[in-house]
Protein backbone atom coordinates (compact mmCIF):
# COMPACT_ATOMS: atom_id res chain seq x y z
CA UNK A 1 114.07 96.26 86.79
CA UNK A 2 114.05 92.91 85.00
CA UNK A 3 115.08 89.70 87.88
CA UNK A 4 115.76 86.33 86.44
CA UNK A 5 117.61 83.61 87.39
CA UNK A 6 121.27 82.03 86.12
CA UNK A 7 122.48 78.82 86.83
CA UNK A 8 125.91 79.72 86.13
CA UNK A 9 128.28 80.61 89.85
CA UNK A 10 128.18 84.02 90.72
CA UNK A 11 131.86 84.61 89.75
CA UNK A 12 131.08 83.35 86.54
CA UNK A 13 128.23 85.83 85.92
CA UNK A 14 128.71 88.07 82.52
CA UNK A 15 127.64 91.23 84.53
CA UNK A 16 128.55 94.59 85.16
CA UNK A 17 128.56 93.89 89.21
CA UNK A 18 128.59 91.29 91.31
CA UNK A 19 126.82 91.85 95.37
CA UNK A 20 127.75 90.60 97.78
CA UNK A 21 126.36 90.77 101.22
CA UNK A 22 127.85 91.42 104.36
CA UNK A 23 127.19 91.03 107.94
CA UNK A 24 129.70 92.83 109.88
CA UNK A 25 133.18 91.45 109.23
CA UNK A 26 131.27 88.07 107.62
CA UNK A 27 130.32 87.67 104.05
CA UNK A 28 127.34 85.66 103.20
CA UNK A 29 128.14 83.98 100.42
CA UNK A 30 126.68 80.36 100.66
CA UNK A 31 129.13 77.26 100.27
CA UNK A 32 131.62 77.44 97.34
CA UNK A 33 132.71 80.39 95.53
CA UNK A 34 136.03 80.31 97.35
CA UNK A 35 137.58 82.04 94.39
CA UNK A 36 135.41 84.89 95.49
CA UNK A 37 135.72 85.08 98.93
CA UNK A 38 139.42 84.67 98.78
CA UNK A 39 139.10 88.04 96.07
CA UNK A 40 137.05 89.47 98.93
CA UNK A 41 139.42 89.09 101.47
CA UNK A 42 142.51 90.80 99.54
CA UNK A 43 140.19 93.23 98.60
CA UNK A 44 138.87 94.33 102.15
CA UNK A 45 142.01 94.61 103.85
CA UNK A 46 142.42 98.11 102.36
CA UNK A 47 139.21 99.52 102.68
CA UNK A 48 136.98 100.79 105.32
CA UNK A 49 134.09 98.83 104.56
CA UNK A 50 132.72 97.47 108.11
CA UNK A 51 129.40 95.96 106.64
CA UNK A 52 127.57 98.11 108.87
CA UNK A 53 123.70 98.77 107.67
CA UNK A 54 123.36 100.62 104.88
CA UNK A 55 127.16 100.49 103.93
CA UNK A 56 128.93 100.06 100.45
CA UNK A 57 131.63 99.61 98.86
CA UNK A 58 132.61 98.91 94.79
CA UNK A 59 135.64 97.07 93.64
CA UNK A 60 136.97 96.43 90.65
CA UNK A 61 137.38 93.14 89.09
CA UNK A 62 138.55 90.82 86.67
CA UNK A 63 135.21 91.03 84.25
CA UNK A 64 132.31 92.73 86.72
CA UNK A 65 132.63 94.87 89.54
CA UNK A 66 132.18 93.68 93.14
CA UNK A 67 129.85 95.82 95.33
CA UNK A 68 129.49 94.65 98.79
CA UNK A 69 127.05 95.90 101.34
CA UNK A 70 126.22 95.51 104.72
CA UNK A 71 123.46 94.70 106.94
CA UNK A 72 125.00 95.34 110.33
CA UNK A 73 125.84 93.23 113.28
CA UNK A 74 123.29 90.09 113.91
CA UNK A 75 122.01 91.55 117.37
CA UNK A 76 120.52 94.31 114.87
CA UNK A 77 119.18 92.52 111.72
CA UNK A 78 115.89 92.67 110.74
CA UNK A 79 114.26 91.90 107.51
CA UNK A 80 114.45 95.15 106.09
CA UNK A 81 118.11 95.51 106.52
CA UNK A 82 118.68 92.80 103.92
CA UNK A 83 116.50 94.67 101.26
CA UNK A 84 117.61 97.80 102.31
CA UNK A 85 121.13 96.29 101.55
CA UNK A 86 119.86 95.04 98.12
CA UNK A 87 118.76 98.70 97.05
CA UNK A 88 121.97 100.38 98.46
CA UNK A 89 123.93 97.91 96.12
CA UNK A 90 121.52 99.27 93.60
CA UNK A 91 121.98 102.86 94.01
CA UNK A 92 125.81 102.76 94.03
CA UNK A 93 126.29 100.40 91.14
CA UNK A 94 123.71 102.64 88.97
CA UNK A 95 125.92 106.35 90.31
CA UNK A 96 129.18 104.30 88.62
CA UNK A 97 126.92 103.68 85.26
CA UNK A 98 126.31 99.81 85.88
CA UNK A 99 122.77 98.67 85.10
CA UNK A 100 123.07 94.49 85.00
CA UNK A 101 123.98 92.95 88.98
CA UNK A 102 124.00 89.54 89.86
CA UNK A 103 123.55 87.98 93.24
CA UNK A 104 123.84 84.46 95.38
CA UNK A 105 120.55 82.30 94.47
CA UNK A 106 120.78 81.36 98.47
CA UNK A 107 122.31 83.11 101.48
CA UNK A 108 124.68 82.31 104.50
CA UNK A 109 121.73 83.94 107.03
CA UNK A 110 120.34 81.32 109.15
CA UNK A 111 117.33 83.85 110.35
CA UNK A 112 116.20 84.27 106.75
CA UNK A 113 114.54 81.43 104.65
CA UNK A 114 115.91 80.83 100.91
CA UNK A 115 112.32 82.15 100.02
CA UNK A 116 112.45 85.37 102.14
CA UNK A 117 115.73 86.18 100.97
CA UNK A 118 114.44 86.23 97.10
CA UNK A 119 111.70 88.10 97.99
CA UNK A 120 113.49 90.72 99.92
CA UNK A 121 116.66 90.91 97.77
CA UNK A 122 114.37 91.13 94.55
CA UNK A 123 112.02 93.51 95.45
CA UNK A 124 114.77 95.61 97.70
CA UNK A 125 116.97 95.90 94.20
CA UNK A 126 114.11 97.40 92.41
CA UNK A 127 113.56 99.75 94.88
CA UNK A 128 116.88 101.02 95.27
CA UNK A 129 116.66 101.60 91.23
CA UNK A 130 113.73 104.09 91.48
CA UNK A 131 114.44 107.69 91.10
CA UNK A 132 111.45 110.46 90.85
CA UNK A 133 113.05 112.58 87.62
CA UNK A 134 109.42 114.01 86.03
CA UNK A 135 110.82 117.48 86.41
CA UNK A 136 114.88 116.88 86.41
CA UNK A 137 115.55 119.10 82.97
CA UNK A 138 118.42 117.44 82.02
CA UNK A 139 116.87 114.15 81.72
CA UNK A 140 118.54 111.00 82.82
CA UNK A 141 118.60 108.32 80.01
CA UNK A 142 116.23 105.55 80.80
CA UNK A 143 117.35 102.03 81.29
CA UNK A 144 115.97 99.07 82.58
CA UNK A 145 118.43 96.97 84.78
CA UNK A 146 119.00 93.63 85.68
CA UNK A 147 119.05 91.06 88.48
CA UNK A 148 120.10 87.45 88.04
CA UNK A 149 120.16 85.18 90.87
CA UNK A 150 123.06 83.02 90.31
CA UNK A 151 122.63 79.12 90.70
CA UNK A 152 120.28 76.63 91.17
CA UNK A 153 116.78 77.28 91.89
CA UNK A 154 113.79 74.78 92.31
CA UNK A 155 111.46 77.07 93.34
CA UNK A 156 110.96 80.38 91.57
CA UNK A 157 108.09 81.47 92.79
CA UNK A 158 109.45 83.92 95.30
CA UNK A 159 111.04 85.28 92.75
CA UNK A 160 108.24 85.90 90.62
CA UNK A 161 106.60 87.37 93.51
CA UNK A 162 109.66 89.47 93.77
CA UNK A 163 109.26 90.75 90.49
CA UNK A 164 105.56 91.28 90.86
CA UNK A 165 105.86 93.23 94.34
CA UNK A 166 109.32 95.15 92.74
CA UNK A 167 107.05 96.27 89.65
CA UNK A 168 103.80 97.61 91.09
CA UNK A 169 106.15 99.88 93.83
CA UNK A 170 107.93 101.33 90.77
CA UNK A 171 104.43 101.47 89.40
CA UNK A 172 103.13 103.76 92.01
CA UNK A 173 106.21 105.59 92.87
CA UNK A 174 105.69 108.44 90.34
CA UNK A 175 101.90 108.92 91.80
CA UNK A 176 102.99 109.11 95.36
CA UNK A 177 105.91 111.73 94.86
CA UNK A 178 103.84 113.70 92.50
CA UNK A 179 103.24 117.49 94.03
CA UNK A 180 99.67 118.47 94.74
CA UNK A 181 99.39 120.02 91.55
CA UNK A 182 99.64 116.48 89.58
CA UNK A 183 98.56 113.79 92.27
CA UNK A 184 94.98 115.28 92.65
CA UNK A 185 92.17 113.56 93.39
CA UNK A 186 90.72 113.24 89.97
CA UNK A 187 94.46 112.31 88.80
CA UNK A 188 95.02 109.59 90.96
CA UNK A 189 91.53 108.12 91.01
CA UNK A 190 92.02 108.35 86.62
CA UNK A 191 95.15 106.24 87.51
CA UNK A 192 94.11 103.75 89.83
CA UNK A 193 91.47 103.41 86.46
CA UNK A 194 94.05 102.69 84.19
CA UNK A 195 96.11 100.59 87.02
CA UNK A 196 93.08 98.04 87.35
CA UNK A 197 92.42 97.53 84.25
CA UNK A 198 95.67 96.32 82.93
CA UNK A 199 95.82 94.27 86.45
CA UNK A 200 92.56 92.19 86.54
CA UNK A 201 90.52 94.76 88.65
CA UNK A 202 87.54 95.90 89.16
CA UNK A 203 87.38 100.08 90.21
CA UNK A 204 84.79 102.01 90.70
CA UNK A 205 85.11 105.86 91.51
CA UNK A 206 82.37 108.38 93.39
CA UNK A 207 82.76 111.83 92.99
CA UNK A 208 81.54 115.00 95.24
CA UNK A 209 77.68 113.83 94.09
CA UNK A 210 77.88 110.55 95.05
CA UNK A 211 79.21 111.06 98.34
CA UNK A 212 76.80 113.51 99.46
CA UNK A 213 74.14 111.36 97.94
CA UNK A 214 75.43 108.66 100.46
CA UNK A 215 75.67 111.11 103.47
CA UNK A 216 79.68 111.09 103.37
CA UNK A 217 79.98 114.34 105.18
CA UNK A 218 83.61 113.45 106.73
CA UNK A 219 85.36 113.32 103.37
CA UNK A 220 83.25 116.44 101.86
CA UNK A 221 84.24 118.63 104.65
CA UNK A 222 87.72 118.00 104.12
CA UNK A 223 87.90 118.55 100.30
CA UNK A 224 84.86 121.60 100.46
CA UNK A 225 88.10 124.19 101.09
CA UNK A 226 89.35 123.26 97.80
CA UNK A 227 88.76 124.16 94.20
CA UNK A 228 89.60 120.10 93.60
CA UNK A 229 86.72 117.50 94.47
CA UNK A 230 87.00 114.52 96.57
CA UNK A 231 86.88 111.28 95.44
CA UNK A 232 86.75 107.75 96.75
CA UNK A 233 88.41 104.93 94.81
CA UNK A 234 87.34 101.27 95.38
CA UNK A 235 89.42 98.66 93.88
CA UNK A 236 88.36 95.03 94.07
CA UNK A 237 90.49 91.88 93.74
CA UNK A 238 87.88 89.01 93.15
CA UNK A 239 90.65 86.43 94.62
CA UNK A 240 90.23 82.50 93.75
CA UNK A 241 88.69 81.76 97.10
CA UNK A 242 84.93 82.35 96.51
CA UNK A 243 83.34 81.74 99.77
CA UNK A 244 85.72 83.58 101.99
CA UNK A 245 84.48 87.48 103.14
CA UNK A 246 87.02 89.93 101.50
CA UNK A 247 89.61 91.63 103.50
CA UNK A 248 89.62 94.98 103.43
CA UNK A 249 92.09 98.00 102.99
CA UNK A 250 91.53 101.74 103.59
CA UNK A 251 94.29 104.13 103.31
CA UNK A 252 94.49 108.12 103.66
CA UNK A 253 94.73 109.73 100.56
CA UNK A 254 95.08 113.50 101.41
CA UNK A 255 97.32 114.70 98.58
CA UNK A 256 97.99 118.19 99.75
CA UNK A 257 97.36 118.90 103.58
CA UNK A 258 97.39 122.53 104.35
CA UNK A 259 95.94 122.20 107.55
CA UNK A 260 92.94 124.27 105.79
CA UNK A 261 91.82 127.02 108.39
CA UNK A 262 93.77 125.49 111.56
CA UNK A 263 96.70 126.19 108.68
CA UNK A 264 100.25 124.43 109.41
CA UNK A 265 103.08 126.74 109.43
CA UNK A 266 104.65 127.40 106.32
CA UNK A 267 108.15 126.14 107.42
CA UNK A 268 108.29 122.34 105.41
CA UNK A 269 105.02 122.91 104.62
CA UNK A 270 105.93 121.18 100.92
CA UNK A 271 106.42 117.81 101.95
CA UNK A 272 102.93 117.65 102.55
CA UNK A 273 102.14 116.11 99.36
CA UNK A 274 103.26 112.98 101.36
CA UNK A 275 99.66 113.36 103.33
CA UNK A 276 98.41 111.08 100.27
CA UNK A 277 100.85 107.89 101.56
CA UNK A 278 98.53 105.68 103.24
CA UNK A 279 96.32 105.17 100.05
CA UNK A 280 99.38 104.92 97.86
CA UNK A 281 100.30 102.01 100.19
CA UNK A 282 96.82 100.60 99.74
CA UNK A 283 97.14 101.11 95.76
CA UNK A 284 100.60 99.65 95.77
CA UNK A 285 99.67 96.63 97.81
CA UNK A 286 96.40 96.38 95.39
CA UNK A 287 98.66 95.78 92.50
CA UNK A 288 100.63 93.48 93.98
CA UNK A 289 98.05 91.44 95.80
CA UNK A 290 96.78 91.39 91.92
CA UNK A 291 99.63 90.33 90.04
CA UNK A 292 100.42 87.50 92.47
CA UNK A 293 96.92 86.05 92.02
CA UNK A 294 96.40 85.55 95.67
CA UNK A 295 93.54 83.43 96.66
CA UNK A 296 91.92 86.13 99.34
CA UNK A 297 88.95 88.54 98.06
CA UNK A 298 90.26 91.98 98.68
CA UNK A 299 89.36 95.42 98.89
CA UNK A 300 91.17 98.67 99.00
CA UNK A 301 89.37 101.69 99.14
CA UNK A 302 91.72 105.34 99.38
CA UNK A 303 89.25 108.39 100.23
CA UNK A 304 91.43 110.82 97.98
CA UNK A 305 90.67 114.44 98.83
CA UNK A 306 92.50 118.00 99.09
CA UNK A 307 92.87 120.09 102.59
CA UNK A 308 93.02 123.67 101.81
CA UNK A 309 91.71 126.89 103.67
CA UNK A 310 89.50 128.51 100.78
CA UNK A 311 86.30 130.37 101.46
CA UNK A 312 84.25 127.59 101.77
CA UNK A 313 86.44 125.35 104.42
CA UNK A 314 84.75 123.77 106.98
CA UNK A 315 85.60 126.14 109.88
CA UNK A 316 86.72 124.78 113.68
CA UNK A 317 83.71 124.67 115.70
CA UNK A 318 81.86 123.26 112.56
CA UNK A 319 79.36 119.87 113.46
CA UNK A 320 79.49 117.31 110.68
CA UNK A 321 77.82 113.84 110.15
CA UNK A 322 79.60 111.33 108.83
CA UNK A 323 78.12 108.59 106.78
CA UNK A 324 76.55 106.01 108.70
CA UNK A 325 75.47 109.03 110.81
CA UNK A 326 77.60 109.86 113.33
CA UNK A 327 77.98 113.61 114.29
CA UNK A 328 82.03 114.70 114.73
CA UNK A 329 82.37 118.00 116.09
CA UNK A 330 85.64 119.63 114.43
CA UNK A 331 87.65 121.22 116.77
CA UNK A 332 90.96 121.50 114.23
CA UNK A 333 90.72 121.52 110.66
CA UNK A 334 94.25 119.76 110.28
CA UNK A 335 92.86 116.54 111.93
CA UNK A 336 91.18 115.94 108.76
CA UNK A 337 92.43 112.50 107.65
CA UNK A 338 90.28 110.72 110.13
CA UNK A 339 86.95 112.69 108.69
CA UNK A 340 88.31 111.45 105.42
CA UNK A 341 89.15 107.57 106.95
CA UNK A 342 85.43 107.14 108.41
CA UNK A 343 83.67 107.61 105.31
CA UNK A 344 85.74 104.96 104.02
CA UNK A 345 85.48 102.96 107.05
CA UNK A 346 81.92 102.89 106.83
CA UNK A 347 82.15 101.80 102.96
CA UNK A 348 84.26 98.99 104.03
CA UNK A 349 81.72 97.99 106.01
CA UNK A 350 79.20 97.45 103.55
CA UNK A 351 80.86 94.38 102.09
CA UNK A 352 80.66 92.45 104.97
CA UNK A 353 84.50 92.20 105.50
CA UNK A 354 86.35 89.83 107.41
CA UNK A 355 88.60 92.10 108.82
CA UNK A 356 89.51 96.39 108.15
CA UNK A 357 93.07 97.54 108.02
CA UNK A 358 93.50 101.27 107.47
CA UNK A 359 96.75 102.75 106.58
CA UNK A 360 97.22 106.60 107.45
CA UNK A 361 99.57 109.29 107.72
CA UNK A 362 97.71 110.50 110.70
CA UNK A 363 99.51 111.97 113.95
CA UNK A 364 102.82 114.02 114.57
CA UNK A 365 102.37 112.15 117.72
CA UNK A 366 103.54 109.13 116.72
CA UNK A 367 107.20 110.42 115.06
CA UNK A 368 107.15 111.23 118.78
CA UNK A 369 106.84 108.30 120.01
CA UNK A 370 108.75 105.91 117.38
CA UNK A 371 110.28 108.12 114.86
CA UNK A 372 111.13 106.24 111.68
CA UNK A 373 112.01 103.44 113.29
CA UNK A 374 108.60 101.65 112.98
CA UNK A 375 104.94 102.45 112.45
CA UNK A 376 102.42 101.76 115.14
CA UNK A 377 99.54 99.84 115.32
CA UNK A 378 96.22 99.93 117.06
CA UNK A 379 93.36 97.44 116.98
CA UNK A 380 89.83 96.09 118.52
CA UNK A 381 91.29 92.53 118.05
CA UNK A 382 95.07 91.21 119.45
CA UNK A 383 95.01 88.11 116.61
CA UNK A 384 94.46 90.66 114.14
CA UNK A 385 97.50 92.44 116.02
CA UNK A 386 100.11 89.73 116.02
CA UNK A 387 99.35 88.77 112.37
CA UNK A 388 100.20 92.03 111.29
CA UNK A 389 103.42 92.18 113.19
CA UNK A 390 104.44 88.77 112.03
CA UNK A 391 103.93 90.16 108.86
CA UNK A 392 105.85 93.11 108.80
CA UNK A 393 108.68 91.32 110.28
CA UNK A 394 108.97 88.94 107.04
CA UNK A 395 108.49 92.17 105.05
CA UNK A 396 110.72 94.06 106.38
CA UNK A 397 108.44 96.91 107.79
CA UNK A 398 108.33 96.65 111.13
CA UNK A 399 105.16 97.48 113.72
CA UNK A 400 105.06 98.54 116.97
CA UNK A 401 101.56 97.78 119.40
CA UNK A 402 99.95 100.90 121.08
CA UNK A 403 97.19 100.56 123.21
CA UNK A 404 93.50 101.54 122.95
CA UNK A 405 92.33 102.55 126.60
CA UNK A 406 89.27 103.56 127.31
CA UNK A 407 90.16 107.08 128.63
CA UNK A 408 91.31 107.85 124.95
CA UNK A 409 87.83 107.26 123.83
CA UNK A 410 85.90 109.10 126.63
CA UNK A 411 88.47 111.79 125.89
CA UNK A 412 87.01 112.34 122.43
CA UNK A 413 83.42 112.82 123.20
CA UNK A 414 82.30 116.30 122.62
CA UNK A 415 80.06 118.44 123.97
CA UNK A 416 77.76 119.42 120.87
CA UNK A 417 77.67 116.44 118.75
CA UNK A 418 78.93 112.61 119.38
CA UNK A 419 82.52 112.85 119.28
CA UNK A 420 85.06 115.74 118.65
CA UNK A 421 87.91 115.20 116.18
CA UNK A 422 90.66 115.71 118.59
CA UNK A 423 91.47 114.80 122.19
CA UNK A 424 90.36 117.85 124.85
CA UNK A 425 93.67 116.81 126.98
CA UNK A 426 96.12 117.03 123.66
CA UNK A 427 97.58 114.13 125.09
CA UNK A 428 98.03 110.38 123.67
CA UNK A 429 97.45 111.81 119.52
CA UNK A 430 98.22 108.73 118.05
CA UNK A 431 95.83 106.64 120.19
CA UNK A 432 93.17 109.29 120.90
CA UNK A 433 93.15 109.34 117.19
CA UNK A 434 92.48 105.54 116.62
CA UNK A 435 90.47 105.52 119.52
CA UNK A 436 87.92 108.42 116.73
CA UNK A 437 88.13 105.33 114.09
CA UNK A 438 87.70 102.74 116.40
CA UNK A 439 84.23 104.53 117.50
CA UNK A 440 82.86 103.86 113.69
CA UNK A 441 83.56 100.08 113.93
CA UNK A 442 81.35 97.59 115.04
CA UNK A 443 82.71 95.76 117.62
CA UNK A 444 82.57 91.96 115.93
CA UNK A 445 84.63 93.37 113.19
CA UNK A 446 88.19 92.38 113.68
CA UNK A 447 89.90 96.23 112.23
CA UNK A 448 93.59 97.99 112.83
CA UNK A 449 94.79 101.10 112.09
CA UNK A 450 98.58 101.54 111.25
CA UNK A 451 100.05 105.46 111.84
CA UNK A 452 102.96 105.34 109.06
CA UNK A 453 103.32 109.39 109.46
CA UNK A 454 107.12 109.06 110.62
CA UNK A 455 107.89 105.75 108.46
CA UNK A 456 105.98 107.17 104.80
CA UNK A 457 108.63 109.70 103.65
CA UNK A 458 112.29 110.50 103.55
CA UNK A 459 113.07 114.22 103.14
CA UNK A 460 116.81 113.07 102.32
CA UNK A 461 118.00 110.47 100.17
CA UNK A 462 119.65 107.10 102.38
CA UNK A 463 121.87 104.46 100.85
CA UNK A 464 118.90 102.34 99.81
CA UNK A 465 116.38 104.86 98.35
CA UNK A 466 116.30 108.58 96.53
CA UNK A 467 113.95 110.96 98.93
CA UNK A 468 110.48 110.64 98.58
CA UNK A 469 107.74 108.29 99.19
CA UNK A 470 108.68 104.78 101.34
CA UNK A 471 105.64 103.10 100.03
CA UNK A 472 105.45 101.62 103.54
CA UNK A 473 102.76 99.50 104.57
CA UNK A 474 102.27 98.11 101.03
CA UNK A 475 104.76 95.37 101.65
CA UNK A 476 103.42 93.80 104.69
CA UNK A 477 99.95 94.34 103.87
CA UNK A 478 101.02 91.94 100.55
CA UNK A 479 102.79 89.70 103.06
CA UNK A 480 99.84 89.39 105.44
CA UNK A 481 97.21 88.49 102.66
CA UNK A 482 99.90 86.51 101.40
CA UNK A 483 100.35 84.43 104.41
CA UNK A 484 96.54 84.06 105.07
């Protein structure tokens, strides 16, 4: 999608739809375009549009078609209702063949800023036009749609940034809903390749000899059931700020889980491919963090490997030693993304960082706890904490604080080696599984781990988005290195 700006009133926009946003009963529109809201008003008393979150409606009109869409009540609005809103006016305007929309330049929303709403709006609207159609056989013909923001604007830089955050998720969107048999390891890493180069940069890739020449057993037992071999991608954004230490990123990149021996049931077994979602937030939020030109030095490093149950998996029972030299005892095979997210851990700590943020599809647990509704996050350092939070709120993707007790981490050690890689009460998964990672990070190094298992993947499409990969994480991660 192509976003640029108009001067011209909204009503007076040459395009195929005009959208407008709703909360509840109220329109948005800023001051002016009474002409509109006067159309609006006729045009609602019919119709059962509420503006409830995630609703739509398309009208005809004189010269473009009106599509309003709701956010809900204000008791219930958060950030990500507004771009959810933006890509649900997407998605129905695209179903009735429209492909140019035009939208307010400012809101009527006092608890979004002119800058925030850009941002959302933007990058919401080229979500919502994203559709994963590699194997459709009666192809869709591709177009590139529009956005114009209609009036005055002094300031375009949010929506540049919209643009530039809008572009690298429709970048990566193809990668993260690919199957197992496309996204592998060696695919992805060959991507992130071509992805760096044509952003400004640097990536660097170690294979199965590398790693076991650095002693990365966590990541090599994981990928040693498969005929596919691991690989862990390093991307570096050199950032404008010289002296600062570089922030950096670590996401989960299993891209088929199978549970290897400790094998998942076969029931919905398919969606696994979404195991890879954590580093596809990391590479998304890479790209953007690049094409924005932020000042902060960044690093995002995905340990991309495949879980399978061949003759040569690691078997339960089976003592590893991760690199920097702990020993994990693996008591089931299908906690393998935290073997993986060590390794990488410990390469993140070889620059020095200022601060670790993993990203991970890890734990059923926590689509227990908070369903889709929000990821959770767990951390050595409660500053670290609240900036991400703040974050996500402006982003849209909201967090949710779970502790890190020290009965999680004494209910981790093992027996036979250092730790095991699940908890001995099965209680607590999502923390008891933070509380493994935390146990690879020094203690002076400010690190969080976000569980995005129930917040990564829709197995239905919604009003805003086709089913498939969320991409969730990558737009508050942007935020927070944004905001630093």
């Amino acid at each position: 999608m192509k976003i640029n700006v108009s001067a011209l009133p909204l009503a007076e926009q040459k395009k195929e739809a005009l959208i407008v946003f709703f909360q509840g009963s109220e329109n948005l529109l800023p001051s002016g375009n009474n002409t509109l809201k006067k159309q609006l008003e006729t045009l609602l008393k019919k119709s059962s549009f509420k503006g409830e979150a995630g609703q739509t409606a398309i009208f005809p009109g004189a010269e473009s078609q009106i599509i309003v869409a709701g956010i809900g009540k204000a008791n219930t609005f958060h950030n990500g209702l507004l771009e959810q809103a933006a890509g649900a006016a997407v998605r129905t305007g695209q179903a009735a063949g429209l492909k140019s929309f035009a939208v307010t330049a400012t809101i009527k929303l006092k608890e979004v800023s002119e800058a925030d709403y850009q941002l959302l709006v933007g990058r919401g609207a080229c979500w919502g036009s994203y559709e994963y159609l590699k194997y459709k056989t009666t192809k869709k013909k591709k177009t590139t749609p529009t956005l114009s923001f209609a009036g005055t604007i002094k300031d375009r830089t949010a929506i540049k940034r919209a643009q530039a955050q809008g572009t690298a998720l429709l970048s990566t969107a193809d990668v993260a809903n690919g199957p197992g048999s496309d996204s592998t390891p060696e695919n992805i890493a060959q991507w992130a390749k071509e992805m760096a180069k044509e952003n400004g940069l640097s990536c660097q890739i170690l294979g199965d000899a590398e790693l076991a020449k650095k002693g990365c057993g966590g990541i090599l037992a994981v990928s040693q059931g498969s005929a596919k071999g691991a690989k862990m991608i390093i991307l570096k954004h050199a950032g404008t700020d010289k002296k600062a230490k570089p922030i950096v990123l670590v996401g989960k990149t299993v891209t088929f889980d199978s549970g290897g021996i400790s094998l998942k049931a076969g029931k919905g077994m398919g969606w696994m491919r979404y195991d890879k979602c954590g580093g596809m937030a990391v590479l998304s939020a890479m790209q953007m963090i690049a094409r924005m030109n932020l000042k902060t030095p960044v690093i995002g490093i995905l340990g991309a490997a495949e879980n399978m149950p061949g003759a040569n998996a690691i078997r339960p029972g089976d003592i590893i030693t991760a690199y920097k030299g702990k020993t994990i005892e693996v008591l089931n095979t299908d906690a393998e993304g935290r073997l993986v997210l060590v390794d990488a851990i410990g390469m993140a700590l070889d620059f020095k960082p200022a601060a670790i943020v993993d990203v991970a599809t890890l734990t059923g647990a926590v689509i227990v706890a908070l369903g889709s509704a929000a990821a959770a996050v767990l951390s050595n350092n409660e500053k670290l904490t609240q900036s991400l939070i703040s974050a996500g709120a402006t982003a849209g993707e909201r967090l949710w604080p779970l502790p890190l007790y020290k009965e999680y981490t004494d209910d981790i050690k093992s027996d036979f080696a250092d730790l095991c890689n699940i908890s001995k009460s099965n209680g607590a998964g999502t923390a008891t599984a933070a509380a493994f990672l935390q146990e690879f990070v020094p203690e002076d190094i400010p690190w969080a781990h976000i569980d995005i298992a129930g917040t990564a993947w829709l197995e239905s499409p919604k009003p805003h988005q086709a089913p498939g990969a969320t991409l969730f994480g990558a737009r508050l991660l942007a935020q927070w290195i944004l905001q630093k």
